[in-house]
PDB file of N, CA and C in Angstrom:
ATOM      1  N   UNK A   1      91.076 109.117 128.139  1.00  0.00           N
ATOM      2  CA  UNK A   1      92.433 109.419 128.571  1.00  0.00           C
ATOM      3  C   UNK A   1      93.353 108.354 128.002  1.00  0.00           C
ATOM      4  N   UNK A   2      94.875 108.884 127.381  1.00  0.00           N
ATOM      5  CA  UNK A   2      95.440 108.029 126.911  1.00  0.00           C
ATOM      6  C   UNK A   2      95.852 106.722 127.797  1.00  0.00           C
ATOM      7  N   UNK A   3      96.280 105.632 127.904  1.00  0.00           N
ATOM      8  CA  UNK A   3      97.010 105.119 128.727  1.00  0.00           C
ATOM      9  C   UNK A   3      98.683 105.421 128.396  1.00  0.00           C
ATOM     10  N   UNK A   4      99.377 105.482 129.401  1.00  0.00           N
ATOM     11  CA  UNK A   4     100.466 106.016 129.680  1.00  0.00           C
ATOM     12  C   UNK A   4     101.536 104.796 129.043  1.00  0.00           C
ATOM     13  N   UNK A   5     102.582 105.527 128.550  1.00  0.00           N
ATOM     14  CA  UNK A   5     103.666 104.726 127.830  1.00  0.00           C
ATOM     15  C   UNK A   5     103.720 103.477 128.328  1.00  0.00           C
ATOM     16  N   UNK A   6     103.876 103.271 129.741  1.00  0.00           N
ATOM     17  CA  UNK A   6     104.868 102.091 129.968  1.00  0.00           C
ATOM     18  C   UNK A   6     103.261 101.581 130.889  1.00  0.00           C
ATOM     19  N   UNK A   7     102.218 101.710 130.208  1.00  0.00           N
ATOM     20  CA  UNK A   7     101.003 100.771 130.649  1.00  0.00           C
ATOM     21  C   UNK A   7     101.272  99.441 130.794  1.00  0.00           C
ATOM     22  N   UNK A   8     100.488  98.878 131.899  1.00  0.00           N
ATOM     23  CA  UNK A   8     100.471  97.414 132.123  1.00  0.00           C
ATOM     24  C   UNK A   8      98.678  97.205 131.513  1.00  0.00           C
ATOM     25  N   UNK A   9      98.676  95.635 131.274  1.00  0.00           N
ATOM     26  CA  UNK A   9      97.285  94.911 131.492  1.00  0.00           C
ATOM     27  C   UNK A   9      96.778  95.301 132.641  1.00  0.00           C
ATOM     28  N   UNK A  10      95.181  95.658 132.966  1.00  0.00           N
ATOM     29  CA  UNK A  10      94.440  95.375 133.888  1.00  0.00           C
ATOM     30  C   UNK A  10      93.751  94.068 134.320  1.00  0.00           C
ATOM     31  N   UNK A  11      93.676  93.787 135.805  1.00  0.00           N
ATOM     32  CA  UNK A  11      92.779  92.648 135.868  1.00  0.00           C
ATOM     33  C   UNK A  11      91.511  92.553 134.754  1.00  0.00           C
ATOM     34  N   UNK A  12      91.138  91.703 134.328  1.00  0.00           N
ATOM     35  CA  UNK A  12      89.699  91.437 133.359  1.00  0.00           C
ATOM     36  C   UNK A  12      88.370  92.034 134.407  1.00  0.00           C
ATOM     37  N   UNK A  13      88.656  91.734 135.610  1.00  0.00           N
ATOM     38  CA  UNK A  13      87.073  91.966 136.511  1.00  0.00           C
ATOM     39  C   UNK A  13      87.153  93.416 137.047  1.00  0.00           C
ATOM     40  N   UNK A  14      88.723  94.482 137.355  1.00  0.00           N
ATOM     41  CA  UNK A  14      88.207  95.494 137.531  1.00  0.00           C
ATOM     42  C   UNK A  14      87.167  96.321 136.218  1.00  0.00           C
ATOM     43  N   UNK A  15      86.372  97.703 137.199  1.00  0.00           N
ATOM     44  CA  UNK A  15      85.834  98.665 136.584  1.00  0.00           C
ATOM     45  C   UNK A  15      86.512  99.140 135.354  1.00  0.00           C
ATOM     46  N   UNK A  16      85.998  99.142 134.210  1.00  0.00           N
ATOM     47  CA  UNK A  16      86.876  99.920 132.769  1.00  0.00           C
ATOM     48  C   UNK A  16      87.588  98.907 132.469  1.00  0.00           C
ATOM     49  N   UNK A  17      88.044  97.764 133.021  1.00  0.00           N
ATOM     50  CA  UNK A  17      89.289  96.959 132.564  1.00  0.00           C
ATOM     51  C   UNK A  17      89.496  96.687 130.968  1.00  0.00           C
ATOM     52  N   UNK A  18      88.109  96.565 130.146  1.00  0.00           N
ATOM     53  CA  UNK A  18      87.990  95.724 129.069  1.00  0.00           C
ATOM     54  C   UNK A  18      88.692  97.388 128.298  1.00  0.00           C
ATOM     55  N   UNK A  19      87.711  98.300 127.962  1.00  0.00           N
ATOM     56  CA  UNK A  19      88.334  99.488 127.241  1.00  0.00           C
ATOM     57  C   UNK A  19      89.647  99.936 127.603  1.00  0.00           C
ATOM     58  N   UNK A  20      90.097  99.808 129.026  1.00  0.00           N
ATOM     59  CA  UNK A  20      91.519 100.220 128.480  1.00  0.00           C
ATOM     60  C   UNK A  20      92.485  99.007 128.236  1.00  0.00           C
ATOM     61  N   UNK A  21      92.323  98.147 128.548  1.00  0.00           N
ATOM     62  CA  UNK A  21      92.972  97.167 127.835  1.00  0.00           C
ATOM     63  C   UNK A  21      92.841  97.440 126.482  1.00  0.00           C
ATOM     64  N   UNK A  22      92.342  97.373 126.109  1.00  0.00           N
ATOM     65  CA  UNK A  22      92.408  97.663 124.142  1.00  0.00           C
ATOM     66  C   UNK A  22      92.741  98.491 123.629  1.00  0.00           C
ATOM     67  N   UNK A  23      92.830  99.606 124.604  1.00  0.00           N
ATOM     68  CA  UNK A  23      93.527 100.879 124.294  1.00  0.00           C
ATOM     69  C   UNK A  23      94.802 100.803 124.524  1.00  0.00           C
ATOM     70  N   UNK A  24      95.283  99.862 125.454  1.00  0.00           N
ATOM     71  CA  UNK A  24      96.751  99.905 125.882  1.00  0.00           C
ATOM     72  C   UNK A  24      97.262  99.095 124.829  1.00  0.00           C
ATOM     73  N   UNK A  25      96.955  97.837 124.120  1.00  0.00           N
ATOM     74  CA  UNK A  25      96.832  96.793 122.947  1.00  0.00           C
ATOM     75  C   UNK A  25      97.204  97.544 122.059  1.00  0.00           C
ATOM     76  N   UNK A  26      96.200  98.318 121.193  1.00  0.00           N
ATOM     77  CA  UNK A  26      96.025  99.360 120.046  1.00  0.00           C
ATOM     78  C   UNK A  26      97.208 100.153 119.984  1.00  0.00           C
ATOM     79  N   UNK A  27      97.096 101.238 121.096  1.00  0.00           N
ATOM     80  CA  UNK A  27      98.174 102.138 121.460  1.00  0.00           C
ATOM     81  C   UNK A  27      99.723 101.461 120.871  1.00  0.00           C
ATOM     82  N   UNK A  28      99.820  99.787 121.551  1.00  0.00           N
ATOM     83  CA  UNK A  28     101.332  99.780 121.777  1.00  0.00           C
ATOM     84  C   UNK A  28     101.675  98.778 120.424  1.00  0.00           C
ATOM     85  N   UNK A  29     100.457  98.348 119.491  1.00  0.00           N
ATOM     86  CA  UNK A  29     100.517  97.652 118.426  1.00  0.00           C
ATOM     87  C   UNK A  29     100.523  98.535 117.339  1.00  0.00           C
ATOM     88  N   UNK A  30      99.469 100.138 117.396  1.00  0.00           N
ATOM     89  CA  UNK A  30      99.574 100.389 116.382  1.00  0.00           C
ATOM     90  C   UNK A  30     100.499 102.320 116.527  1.00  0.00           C
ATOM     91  N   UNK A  31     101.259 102.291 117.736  1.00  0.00           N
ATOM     92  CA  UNK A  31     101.574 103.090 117.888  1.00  0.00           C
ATOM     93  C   UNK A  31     101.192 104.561 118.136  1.00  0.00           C
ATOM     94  N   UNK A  32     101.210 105.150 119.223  1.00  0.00           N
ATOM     95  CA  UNK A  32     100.866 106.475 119.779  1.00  0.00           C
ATOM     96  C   UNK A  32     100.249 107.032 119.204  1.00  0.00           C
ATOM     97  N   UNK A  33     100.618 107.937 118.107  1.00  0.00           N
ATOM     98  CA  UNK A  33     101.045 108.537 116.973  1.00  0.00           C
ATOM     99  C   UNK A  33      99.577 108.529 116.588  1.00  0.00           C
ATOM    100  N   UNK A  34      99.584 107.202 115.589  1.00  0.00           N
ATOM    101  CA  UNK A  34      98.420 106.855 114.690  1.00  0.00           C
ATOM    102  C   UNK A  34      97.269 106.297 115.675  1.00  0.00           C
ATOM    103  N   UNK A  35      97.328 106.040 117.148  1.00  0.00           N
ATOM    104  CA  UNK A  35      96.703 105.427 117.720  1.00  0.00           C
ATOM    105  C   UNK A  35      95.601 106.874 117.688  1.00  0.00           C
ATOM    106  N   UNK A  36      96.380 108.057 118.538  1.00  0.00           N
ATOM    107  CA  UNK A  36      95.292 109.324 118.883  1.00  0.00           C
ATOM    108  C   UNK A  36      94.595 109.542 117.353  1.00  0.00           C
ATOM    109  N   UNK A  37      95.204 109.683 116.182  1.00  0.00           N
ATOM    110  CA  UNK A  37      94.516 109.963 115.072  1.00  0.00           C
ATOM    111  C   UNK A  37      93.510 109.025 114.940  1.00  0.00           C
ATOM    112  N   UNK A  38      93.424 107.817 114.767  1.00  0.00           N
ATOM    113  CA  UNK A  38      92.168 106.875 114.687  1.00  0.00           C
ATOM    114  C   UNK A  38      91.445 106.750 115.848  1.00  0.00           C
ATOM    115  N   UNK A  39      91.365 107.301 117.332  1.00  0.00           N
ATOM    116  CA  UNK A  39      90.374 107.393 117.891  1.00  0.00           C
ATOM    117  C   UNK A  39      90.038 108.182 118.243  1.00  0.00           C
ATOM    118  N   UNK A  40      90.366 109.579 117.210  1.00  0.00           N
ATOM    119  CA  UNK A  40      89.891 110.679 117.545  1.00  0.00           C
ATOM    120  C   UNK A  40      90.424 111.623 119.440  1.00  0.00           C
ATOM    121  N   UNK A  41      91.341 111.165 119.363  1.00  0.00           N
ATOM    122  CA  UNK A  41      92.031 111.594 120.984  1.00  0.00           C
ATOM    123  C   UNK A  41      92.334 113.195 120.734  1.00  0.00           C
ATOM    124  N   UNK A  42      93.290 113.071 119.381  1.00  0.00           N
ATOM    125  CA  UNK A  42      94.031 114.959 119.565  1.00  0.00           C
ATOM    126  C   UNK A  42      92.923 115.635 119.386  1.00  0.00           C
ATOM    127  N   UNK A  43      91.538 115.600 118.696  1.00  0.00           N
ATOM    128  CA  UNK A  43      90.493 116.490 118.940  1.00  0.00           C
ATOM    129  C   UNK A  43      90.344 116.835 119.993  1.00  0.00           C
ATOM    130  N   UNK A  44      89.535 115.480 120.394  1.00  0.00           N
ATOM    131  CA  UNK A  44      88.950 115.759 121.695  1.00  0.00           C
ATOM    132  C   UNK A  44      90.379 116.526 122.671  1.00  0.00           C
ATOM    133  N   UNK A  45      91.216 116.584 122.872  1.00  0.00           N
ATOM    134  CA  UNK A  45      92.200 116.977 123.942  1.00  0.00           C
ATOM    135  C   UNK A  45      92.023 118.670 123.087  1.00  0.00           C
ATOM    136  N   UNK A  46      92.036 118.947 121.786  1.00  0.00           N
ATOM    137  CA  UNK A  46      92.172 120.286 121.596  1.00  0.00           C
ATOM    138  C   UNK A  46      91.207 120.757 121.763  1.00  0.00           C
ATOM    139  N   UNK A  47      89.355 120.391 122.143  1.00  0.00           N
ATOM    140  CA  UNK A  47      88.650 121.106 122.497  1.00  0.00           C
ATOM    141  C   UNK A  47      88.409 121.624 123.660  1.00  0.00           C
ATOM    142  N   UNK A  48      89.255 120.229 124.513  1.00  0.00           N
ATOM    143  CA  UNK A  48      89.149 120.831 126.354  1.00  0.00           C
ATOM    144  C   UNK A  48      89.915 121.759 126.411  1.00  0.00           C
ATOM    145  N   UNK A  49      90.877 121.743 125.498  1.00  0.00           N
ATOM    146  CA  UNK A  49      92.147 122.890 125.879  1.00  0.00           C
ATOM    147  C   UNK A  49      91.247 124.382 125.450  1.00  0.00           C
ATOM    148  N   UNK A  50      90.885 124.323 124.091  1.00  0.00           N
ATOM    149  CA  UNK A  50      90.219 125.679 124.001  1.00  0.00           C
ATOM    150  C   UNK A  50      88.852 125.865 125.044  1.00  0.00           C
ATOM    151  N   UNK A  51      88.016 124.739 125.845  1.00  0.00           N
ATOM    152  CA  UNK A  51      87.196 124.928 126.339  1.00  0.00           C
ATOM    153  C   UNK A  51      87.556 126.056 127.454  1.00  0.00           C
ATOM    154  N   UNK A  52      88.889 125.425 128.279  1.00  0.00           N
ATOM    155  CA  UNK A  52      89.596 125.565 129.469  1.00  0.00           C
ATOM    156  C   UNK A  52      89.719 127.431 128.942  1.00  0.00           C
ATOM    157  N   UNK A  53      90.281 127.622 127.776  1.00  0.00           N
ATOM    158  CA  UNK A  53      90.926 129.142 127.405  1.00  0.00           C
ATOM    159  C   UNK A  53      89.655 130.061 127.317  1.00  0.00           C
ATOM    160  N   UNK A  54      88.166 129.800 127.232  1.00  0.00           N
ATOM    161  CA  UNK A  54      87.427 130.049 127.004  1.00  0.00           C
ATOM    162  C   UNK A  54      86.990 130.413 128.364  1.00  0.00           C
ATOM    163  N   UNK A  55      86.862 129.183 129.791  1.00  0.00           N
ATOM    164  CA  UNK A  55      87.027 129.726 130.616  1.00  0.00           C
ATOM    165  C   UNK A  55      87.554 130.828 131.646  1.00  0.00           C
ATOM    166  N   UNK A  56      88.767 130.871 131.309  1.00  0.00           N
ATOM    167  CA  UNK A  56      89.575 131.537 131.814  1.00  0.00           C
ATOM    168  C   UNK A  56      89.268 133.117 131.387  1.00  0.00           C
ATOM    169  N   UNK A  57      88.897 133.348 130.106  1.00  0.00           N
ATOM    170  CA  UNK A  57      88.384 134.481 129.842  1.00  0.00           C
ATOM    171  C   UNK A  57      87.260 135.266 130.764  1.00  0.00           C
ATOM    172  N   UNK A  58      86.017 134.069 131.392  1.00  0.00           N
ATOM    173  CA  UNK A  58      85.094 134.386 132.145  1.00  0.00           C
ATOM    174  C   UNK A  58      84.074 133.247 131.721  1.00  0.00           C
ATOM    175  N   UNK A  59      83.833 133.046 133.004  1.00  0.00           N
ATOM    176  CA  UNK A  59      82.597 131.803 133.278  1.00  0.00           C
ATOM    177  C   UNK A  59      81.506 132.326 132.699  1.00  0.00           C
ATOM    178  N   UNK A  60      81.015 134.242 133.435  1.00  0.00           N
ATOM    179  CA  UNK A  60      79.763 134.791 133.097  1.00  0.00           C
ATOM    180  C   UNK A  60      79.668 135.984 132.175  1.00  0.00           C
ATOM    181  N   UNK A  61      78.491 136.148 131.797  1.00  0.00           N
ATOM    182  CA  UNK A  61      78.263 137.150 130.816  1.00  0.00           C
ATOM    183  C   UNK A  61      78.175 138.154 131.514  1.00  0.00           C
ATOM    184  N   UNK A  62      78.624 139.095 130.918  1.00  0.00           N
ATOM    185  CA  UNK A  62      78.211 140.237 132.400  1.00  0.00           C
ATOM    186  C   UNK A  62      77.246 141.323 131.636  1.00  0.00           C
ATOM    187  N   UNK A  63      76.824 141.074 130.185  1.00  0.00           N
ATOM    188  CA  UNK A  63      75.782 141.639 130.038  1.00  0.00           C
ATOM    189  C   UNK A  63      74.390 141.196 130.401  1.00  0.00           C
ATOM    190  N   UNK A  64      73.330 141.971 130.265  1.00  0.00           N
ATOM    191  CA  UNK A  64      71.621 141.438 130.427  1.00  0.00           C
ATOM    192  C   UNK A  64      71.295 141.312 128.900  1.00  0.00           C
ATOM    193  N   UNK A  65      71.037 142.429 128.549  1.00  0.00           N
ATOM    194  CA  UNK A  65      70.667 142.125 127.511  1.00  0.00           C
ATOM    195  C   UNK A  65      70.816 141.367 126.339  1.00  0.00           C
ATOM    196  N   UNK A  66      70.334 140.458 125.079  1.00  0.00           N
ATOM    197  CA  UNK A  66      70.581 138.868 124.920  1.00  0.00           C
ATOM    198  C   UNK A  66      71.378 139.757 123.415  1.00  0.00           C
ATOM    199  N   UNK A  67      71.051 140.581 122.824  1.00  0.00           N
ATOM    200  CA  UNK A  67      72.253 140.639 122.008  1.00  0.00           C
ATOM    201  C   UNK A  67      73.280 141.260 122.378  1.00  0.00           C
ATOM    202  N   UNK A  68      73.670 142.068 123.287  1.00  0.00           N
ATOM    203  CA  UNK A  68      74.972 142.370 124.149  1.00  0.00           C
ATOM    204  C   UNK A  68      75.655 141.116 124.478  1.00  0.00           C
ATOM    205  N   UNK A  69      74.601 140.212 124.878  1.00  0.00           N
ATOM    206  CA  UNK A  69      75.121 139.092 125.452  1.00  0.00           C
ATOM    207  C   UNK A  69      76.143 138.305 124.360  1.00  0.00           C
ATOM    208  N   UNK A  70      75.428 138.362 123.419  1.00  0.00           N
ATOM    209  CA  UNK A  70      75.719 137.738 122.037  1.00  0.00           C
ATOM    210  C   UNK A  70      77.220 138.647 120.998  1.00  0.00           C
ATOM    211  N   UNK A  71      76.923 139.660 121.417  1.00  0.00           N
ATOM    212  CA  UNK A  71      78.522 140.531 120.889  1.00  0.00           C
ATOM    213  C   UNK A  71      79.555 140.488 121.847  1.00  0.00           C
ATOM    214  N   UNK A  72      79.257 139.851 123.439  1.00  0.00           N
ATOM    215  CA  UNK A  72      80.315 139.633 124.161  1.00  0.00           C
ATOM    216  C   UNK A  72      81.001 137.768 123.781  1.00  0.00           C
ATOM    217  N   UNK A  73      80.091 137.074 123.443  1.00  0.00           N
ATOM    218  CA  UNK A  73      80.480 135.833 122.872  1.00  0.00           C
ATOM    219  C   UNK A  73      81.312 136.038 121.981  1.00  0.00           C
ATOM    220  N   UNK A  74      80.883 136.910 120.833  1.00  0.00           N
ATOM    221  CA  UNK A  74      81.391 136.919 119.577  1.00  0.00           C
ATOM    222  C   UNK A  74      82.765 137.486 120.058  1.00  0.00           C
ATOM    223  N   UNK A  75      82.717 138.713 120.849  1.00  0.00           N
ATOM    224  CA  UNK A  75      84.689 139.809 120.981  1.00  0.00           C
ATOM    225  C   UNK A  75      85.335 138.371 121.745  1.00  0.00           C
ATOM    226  N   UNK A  76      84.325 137.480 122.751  1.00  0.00           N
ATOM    227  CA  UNK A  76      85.329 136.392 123.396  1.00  0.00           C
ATOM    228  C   UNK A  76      85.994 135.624 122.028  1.00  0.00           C
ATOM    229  N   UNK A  77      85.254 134.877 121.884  1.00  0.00           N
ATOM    230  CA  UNK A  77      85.771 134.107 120.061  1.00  0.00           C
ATOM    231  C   UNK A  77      87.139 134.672 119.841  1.00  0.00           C
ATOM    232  N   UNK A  78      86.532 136.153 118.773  1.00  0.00           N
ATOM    233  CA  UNK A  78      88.119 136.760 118.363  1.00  0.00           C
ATOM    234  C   UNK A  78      88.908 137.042 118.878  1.00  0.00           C
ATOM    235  N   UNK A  79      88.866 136.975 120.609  1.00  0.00           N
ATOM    236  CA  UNK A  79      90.220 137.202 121.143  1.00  0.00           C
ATOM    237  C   UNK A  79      90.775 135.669 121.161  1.00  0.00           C
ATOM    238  N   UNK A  80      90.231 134.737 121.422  1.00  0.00           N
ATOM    239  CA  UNK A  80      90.714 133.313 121.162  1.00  0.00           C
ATOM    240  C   UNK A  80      91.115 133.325 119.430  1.00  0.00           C
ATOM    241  N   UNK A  81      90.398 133.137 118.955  1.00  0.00           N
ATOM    242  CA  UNK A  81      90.872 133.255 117.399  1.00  0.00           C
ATOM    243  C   UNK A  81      91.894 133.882 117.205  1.00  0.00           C
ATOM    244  N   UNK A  82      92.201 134.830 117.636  1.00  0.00           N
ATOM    245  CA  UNK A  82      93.784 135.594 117.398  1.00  0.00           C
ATOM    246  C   UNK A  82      94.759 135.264 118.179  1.00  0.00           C
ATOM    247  N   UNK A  83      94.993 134.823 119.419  1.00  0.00           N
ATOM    248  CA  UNK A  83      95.930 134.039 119.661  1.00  0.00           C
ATOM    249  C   UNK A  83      95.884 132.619 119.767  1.00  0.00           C
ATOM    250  N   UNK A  84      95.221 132.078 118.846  1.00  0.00           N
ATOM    251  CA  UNK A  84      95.160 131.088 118.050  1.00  0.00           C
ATOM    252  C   UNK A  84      96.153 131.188 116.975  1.00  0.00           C
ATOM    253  N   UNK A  85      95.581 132.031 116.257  1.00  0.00           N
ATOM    254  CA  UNK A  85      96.216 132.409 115.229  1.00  0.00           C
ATOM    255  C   UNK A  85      97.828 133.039 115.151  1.00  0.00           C
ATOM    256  N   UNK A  86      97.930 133.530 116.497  1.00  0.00           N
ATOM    257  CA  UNK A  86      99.420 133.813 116.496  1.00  0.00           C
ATOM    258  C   UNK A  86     100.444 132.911 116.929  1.00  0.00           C
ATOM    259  N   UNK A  87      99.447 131.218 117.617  1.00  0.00           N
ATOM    260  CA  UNK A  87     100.398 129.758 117.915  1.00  0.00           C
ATOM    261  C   UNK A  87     100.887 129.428 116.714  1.00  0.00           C
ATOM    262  N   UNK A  88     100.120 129.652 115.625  1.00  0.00           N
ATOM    263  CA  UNK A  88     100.214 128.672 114.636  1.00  0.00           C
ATOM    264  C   UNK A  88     101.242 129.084 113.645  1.00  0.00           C
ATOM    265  N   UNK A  89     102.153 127.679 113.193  1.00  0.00           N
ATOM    266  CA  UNK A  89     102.984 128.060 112.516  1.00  0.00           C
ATOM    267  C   UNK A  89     102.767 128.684 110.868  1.00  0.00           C
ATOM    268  N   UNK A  90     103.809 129.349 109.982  1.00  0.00           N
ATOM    269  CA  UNK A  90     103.381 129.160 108.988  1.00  0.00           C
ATOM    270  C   UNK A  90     104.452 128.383 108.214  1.00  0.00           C
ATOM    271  N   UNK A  91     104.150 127.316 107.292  1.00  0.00           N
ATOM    272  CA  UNK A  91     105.183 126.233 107.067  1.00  0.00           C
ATOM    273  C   UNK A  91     105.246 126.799 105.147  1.00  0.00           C
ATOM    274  N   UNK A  92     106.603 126.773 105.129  1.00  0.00           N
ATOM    275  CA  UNK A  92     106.962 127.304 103.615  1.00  0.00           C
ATOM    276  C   UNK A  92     107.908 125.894 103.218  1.00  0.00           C
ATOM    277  N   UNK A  93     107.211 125.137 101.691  1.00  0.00           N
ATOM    278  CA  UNK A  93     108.156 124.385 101.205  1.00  0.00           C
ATOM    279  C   UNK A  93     109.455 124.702 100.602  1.00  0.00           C
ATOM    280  N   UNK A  94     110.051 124.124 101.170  1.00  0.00           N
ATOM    281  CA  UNK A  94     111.958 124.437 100.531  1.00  0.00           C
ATOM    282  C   UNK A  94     112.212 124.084  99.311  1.00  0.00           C
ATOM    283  N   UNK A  95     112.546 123.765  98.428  1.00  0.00           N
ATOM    284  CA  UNK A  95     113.426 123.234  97.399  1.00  0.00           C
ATOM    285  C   UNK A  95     112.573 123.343  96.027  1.00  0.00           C
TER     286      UNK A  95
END
């Protein structure tokens, strides 16, 4: 989890103190921005997000049989994949 803009230092002896201290360090030395890109943060946050959308579709399979099971994975996918695909911008260079 990121630490939050206007983070303070933690005591040295609480639980976690040492990692987020360095994260709060990093973060505010090497800026937000470039901080999530070098520790890998916007991944990880875009897989919980699609995990979460994945949920929401349905926890259970509601087929038995294991390749039914397996073509209901797959129609879940492409309905994520397509409104995926309809967030995303399409970027055209100007000039």
């Amino acid at each position: 989890i990121p630490p939050r803009k206007n983070a303070k230092m933690w005591k040295p002896d609480t639980a976690g103190a040492k990692a987020r201290n360095e994260a709060v360090r990093s973060s505010k030395y090497l800026g937000r921005a470039l901080w999530r890109n070098l520790t890998g943060y916007h991944r990880r946050s875009r897989v919980e997000t699609k995990m979460h959308c994945v949920k929401l579709l349905g926890q259970r399979l509601l087929a038995r049989d294991f390749d039914r099971q397996v073509a209901e994975i797959q129609i879940r996918a492409a309905i994520l994949n397509g409104f995926t695909a309809l967030g995303i911008p399409r970027t055209v260079a100007v000039g």
